[in-house]
Protein backbone atom coordinates (compact mmCIF):
# COMPACT_ATOMS: atom_id res chain seq x y z
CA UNK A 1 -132.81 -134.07 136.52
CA UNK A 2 -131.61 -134.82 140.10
CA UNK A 3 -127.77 -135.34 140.71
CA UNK A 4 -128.24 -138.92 141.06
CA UNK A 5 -129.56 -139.09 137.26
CA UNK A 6 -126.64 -136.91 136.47
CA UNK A 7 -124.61 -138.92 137.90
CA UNK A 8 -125.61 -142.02 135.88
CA UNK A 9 -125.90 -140.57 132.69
CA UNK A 10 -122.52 -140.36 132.11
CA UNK A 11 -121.70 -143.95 132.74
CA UNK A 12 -120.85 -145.78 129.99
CA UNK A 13 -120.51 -149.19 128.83
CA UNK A 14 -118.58 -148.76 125.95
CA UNK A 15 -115.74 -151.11 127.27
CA UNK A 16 -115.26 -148.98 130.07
CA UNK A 17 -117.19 -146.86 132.72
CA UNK A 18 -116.07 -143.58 134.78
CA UNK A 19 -116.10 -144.67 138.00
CA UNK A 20 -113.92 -147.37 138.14
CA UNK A 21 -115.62 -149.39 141.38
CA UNK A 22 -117.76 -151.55 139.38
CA UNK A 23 -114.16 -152.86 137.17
CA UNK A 24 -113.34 -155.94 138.97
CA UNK A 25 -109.27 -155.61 139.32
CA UNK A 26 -108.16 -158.44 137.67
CA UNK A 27 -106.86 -159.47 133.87
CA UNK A 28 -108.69 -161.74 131.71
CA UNK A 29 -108.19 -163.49 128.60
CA UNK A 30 -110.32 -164.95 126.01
CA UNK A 31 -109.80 -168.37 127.73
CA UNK A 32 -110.67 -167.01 131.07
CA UNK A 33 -113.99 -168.57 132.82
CA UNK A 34 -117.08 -166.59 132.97
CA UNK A 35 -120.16 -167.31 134.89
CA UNK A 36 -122.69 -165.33 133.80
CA UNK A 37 -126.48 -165.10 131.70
CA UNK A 38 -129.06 -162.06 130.91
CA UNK A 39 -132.73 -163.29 130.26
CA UNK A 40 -136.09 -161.92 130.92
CA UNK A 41 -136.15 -163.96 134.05
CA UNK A 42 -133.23 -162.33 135.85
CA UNK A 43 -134.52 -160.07 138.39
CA UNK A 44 -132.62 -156.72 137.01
CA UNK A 45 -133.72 -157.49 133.47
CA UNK A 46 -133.27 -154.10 131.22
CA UNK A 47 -131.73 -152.97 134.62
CA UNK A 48 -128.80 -151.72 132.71
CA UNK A 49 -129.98 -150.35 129.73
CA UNK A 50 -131.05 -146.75 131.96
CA UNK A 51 -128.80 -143.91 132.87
CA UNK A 52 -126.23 -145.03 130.43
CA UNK A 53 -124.00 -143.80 127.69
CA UNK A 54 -124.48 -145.29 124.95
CA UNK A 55 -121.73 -144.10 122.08
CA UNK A 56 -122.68 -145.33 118.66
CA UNK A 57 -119.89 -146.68 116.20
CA UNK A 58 -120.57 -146.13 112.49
CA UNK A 59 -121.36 -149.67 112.02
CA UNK A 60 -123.77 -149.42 114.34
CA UNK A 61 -125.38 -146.44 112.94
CA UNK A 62 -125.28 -148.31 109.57
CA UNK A 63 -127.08 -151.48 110.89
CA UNK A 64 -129.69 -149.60 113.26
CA UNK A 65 -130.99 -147.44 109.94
CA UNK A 66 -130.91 -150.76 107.96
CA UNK A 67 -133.02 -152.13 110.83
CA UNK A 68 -135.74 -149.14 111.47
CA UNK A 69 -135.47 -148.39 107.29
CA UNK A 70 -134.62 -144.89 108.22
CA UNK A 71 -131.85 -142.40 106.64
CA UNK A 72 -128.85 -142.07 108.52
CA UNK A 73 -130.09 -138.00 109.09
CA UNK A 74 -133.72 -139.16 110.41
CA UNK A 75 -132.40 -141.81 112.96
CA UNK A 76 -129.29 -139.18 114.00
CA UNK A 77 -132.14 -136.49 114.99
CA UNK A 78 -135.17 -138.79 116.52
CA UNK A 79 -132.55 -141.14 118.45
CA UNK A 80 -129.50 -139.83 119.30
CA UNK A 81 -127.68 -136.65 120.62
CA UNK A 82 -124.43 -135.05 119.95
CA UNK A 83 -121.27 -136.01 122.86
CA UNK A 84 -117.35 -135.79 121.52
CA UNK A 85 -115.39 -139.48 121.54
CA UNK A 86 -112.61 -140.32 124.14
CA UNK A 87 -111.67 -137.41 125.53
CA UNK A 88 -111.11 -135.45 122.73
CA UNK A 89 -112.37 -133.10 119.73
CA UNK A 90 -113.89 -135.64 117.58
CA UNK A 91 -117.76 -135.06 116.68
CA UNK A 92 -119.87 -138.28 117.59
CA UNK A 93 -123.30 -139.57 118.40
CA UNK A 94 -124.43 -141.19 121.46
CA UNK A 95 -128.19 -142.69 122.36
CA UNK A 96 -131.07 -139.80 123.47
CA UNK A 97 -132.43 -141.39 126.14
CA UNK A 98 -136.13 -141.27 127.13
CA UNK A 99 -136.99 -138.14 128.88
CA UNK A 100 -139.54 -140.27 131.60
CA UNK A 101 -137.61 -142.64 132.70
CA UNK A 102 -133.77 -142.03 131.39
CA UNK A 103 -133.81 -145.65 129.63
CA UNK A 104 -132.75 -146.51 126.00
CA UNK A 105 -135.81 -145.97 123.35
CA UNK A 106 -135.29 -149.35 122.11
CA UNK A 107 -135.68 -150.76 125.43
CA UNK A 108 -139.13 -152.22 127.07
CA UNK A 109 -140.19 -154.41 130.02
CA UNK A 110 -140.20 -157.18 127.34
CA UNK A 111 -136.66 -156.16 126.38
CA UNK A 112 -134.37 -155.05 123.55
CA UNK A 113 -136.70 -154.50 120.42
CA UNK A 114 -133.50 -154.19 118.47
CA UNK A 115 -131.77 -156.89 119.99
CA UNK A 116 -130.22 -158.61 116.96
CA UNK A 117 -128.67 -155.12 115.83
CA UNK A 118 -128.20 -153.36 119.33
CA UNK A 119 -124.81 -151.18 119.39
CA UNK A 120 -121.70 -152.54 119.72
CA UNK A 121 -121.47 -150.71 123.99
CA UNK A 122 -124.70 -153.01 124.40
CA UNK A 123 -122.74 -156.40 123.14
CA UNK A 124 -119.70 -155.52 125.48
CA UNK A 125 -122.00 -155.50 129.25
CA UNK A 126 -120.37 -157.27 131.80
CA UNK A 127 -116.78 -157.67 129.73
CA UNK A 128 -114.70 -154.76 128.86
CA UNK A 129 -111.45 -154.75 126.61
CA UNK A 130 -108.88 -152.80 127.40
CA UNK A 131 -106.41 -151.69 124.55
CA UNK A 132 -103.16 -149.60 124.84
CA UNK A 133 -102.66 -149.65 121.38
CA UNK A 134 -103.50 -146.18 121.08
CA UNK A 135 -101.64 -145.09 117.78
CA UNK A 136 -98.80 -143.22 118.75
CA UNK A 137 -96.50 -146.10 116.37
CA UNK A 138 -96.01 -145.83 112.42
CA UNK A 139 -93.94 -147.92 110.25
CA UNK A 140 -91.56 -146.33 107.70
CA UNK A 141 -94.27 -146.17 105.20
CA UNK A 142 -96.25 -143.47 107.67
CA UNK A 143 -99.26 -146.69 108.20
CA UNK A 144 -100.04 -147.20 112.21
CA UNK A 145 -98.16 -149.99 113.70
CA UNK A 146 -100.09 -152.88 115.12
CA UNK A 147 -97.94 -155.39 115.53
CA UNK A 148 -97.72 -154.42 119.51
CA UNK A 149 -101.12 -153.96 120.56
CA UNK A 150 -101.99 -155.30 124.15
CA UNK A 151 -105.50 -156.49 125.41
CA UNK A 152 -106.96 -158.03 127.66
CA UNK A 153 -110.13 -158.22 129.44
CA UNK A 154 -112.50 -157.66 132.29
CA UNK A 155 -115.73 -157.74 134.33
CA UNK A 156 -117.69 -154.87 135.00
CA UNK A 157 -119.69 -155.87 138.05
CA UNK A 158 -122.13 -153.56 139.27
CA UNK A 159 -124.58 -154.12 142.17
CA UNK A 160 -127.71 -154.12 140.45
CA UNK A 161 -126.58 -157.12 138.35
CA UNK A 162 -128.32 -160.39 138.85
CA UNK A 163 -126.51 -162.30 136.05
CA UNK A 164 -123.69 -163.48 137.60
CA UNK A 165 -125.92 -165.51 139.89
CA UNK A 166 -127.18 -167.36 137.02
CA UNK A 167 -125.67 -170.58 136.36
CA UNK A 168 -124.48 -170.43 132.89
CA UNK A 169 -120.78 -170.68 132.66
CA UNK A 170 -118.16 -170.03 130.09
CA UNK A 171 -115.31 -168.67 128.72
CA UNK A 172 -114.68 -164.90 127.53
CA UNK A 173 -114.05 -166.23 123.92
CA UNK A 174 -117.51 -167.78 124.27
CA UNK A 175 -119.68 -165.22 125.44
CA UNK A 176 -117.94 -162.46 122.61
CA UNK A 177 -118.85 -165.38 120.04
CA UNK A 178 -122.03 -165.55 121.52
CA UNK A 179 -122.95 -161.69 121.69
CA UNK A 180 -121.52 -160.82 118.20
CA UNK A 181 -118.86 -158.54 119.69
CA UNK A 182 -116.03 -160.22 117.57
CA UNK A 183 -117.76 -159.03 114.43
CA UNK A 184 -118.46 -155.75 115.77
CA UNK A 185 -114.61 -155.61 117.17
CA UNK A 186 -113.14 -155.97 113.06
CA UNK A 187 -115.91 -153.76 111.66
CA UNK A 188 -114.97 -150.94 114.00
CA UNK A 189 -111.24 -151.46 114.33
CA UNK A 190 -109.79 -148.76 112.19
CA UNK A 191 -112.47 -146.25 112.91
CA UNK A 192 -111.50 -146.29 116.83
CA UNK A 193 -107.72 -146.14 115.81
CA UNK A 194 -108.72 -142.91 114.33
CA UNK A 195 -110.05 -141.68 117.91
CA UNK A 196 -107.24 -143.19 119.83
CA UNK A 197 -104.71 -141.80 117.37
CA UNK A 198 -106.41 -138.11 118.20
CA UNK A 199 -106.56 -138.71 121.64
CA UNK A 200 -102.73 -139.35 121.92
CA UNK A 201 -101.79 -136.24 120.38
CA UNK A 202 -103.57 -134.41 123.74
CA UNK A 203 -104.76 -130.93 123.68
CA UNK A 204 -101.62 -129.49 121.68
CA UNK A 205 -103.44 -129.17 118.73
CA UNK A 206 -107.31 -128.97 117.64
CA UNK A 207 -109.33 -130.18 114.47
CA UNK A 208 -110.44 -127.85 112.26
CA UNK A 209 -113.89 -127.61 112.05
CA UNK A 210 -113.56 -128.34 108.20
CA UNK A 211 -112.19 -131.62 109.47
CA UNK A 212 -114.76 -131.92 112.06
CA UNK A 213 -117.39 -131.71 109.89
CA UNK A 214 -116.13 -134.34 107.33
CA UNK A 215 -115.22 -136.69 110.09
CA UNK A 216 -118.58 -136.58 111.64
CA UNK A 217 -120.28 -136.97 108.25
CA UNK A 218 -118.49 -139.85 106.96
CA UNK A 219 -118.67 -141.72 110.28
CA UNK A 220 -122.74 -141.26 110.86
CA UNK A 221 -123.94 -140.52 107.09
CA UNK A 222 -122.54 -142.96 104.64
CA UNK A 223 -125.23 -142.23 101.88
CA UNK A 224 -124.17 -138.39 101.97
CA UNK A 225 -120.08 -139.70 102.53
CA UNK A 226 -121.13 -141.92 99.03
CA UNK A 227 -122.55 -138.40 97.29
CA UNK A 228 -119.29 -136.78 98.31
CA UNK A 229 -117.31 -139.09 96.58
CA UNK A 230 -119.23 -140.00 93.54
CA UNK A 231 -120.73 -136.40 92.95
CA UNK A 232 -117.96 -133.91 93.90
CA UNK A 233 -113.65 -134.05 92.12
CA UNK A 234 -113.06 -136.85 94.42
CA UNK A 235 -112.31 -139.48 91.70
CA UNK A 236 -110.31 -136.88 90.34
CA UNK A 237 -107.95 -136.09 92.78
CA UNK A 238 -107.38 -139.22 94.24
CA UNK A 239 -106.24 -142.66 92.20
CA UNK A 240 -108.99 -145.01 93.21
CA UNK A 241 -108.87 -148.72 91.22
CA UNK A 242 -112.15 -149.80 89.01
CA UNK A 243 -112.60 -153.04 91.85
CA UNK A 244 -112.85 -150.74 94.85
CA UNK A 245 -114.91 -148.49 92.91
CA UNK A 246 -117.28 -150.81 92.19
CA UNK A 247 -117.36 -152.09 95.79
CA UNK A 248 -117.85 -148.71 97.39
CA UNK A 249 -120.59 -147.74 95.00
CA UNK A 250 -122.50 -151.14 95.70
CA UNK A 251 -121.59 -151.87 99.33
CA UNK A 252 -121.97 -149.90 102.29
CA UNK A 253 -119.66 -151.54 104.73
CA UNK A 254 -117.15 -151.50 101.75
CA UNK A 255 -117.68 -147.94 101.68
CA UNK A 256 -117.96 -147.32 105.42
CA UNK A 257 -114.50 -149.00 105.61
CA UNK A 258 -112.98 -147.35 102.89
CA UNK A 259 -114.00 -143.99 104.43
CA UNK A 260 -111.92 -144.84 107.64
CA UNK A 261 -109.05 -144.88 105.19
CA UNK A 262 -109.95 -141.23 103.51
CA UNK A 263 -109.90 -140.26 107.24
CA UNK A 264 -106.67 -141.55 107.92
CA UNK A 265 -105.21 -139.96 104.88
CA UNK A 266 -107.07 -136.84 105.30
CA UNK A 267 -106.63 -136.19 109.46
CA UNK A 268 -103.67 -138.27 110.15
CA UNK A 269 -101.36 -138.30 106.94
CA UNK A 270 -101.43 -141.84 106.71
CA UNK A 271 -100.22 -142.68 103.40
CA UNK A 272 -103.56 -145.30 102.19
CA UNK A 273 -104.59 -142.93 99.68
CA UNK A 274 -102.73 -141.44 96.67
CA UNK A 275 -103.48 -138.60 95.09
CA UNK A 276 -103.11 -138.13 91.04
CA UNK A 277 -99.70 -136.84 90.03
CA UNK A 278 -101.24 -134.07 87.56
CA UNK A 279 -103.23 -133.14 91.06
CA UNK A 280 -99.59 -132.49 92.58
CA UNK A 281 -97.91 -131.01 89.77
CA UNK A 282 -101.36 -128.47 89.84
CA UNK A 283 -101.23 -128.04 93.72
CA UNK A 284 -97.18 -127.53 93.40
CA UNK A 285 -97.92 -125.55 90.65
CA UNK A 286 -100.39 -123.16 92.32
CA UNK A 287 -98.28 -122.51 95.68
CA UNK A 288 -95.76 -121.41 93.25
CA UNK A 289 -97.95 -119.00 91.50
CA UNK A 290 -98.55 -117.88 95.23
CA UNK A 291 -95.26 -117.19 96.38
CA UNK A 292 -94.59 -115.93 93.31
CA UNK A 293 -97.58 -113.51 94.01
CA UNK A 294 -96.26 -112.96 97.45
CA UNK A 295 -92.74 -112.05 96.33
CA UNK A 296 -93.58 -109.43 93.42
CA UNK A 297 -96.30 -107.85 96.44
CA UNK A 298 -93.35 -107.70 98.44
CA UNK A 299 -90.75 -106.41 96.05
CA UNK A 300 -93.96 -103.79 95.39
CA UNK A 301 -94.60 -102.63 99.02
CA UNK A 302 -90.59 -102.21 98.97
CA UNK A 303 -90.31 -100.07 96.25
CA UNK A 304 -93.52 -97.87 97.20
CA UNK A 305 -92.00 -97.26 100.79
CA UNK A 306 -88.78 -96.63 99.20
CA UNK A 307 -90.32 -93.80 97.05
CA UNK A 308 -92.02 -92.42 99.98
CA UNK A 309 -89.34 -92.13 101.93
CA UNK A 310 -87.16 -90.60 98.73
CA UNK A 311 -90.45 -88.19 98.34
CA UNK A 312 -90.22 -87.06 101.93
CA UNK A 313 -86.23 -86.73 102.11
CA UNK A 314 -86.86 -84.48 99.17
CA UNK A 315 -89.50 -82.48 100.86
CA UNK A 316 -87.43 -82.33 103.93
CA UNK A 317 -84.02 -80.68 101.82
CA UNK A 318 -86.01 -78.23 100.10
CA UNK A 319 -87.91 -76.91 102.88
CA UNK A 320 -84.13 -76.07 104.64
């Protein structure tokens, strides 16, 4: 691959790209004016869906397997490829681009053959959000603060783009309406909380790869996330009511969502799950029995080096 492809391969239109020419300077808000259009008549048509990175949200993964009837493991290994999210240590999926010509798979001279169910990155092209929110605030409860998140908006306007020559004009709140984006925006809310909330803490601390592995799993395999909770002591340890059991078992948005909660919980401490109080009493219960262990050891090592050191005094006087 030449440095050029290199180069373009790690763009990304997930709301934002690394080099920062293309950003046009300026705030937007949903009321701002917009002139643009993308149709198989625009000159660059598919233009922009090559040397891209394209990082898939677990709503997307859910709707692209619903749409090619594979499972979530299948369309994982034939379509995408591992990358890590934002900056930090948290396992994710982004498109595998075609080896021949670095485009998206789903992508043809005819267009998206996915269209109604591309990724979320795809719905965003030419207007990125930008949030500061990034979940560094909790209320006295331990839940993430929201009430102070900031956005606003802008136009990523690259050189290659032939839309905003079109003549279709309006505003930002349109064209989100239009492309689906405000849909995609609740559904994967609380999910990229979870990756902002990691990415403030820095490098001080790492995921273990326990939690690595359950954090990838629930956000790219919700039929294995689904055995874990209804085959393993889940519904024992935690106090789950009858209605969202019956939702989560049924519904796989319901459960997709709920998951984001169990990773909250699990990663973050956020207090959204609760476990059973004879599952506390047992855990308190057992870390007693283990300092308990770890006192009598340590009374035991005491008395043995005690008696060695008795033995040897005694060893020492007789030998005068």
């Amino acid at each position: 691959m030449s440095n050029e492809d290199k180069s373009a391969k790690e763009k990304t239109i997930f709301g934002k790209e690394k080099n920062p020419s293309s950003i046009v300077p300026r705030k937007l808000t949903l009321e701002s004016p917009l002139k643009f259009r993308c149709h198989p008549g625009v000159r660059c048509f598919t233009a922009c869906c090559g040397g891209i990175k394209i990082v898939l949200t677990p709503y997307d993964i859910l709707q692209l397997t619903r749409r090619l009837d594979l499972p979530a493991h299948e369309f994982l290994h034939q379509f995408t490829q591992p990358t890590y999210l934002e900056n930090t240590d948290m396992p994710g999926v982004m498109i595998k681009l075609r080896e021949d010509d670095n485009k998206c798979p789903f992508v043809t001279p005819g267009g998206c053959t996915v269209y109604t169910d591309r990724p979320t990155a795809c719905r965003y092209y030419p207007v990125g959000m930008a949030d500061f929110h990034e979940g560094g605030s909790r209320d006295a409860a331990g839940n993430e603060n929201t009430s102070q998140e900031e956005k606003f908006f802008f136009l990523v306007r690259e050189d290659h783009c032939k839309g905003f020559e079109e003549d279709k004009e309006w505003t930002i709140r349109e064209w989100r309406a239009d492309q689906g984006v405000d849909v995609r925006d609740e559904m994967n809310k609380e999910w990229l909380r979870l990756v902002m909330r990691r990415k403030s803490f820095g490098q001080q601390a790492s995921l273990s790869e326990q939690a690595k592995r359950m954090f990838f799993m629930a956000s790219t395999d919700i039929a294995t996330f689904r055995k874990f909770v209804f085959e393993s002591s889940f519904l024992d340890t935690y106090e789950i009511d009858d209605e969202t059991i019956r939702k989560i078992k049924e519904d796989d948005v319901e459960l997709m969502l709920f998951s984001f909660k169990y990773l909250a919980a699990t990663l973050f401490g956020a207090k959204v799950l609760k476990i059973r109080e004879e599952k506390v009493k047992a855990k308190i219960a057992q870390i007693k029995v283990r300092q308990d262990e770890s006192v009598m050891q340590s009374i035991k090592e005491y008395e043995e080096l005690k008696a060695e050191s008795e033995r040897k005094k005694t060893e020492a006087d007789s030998n005068k």
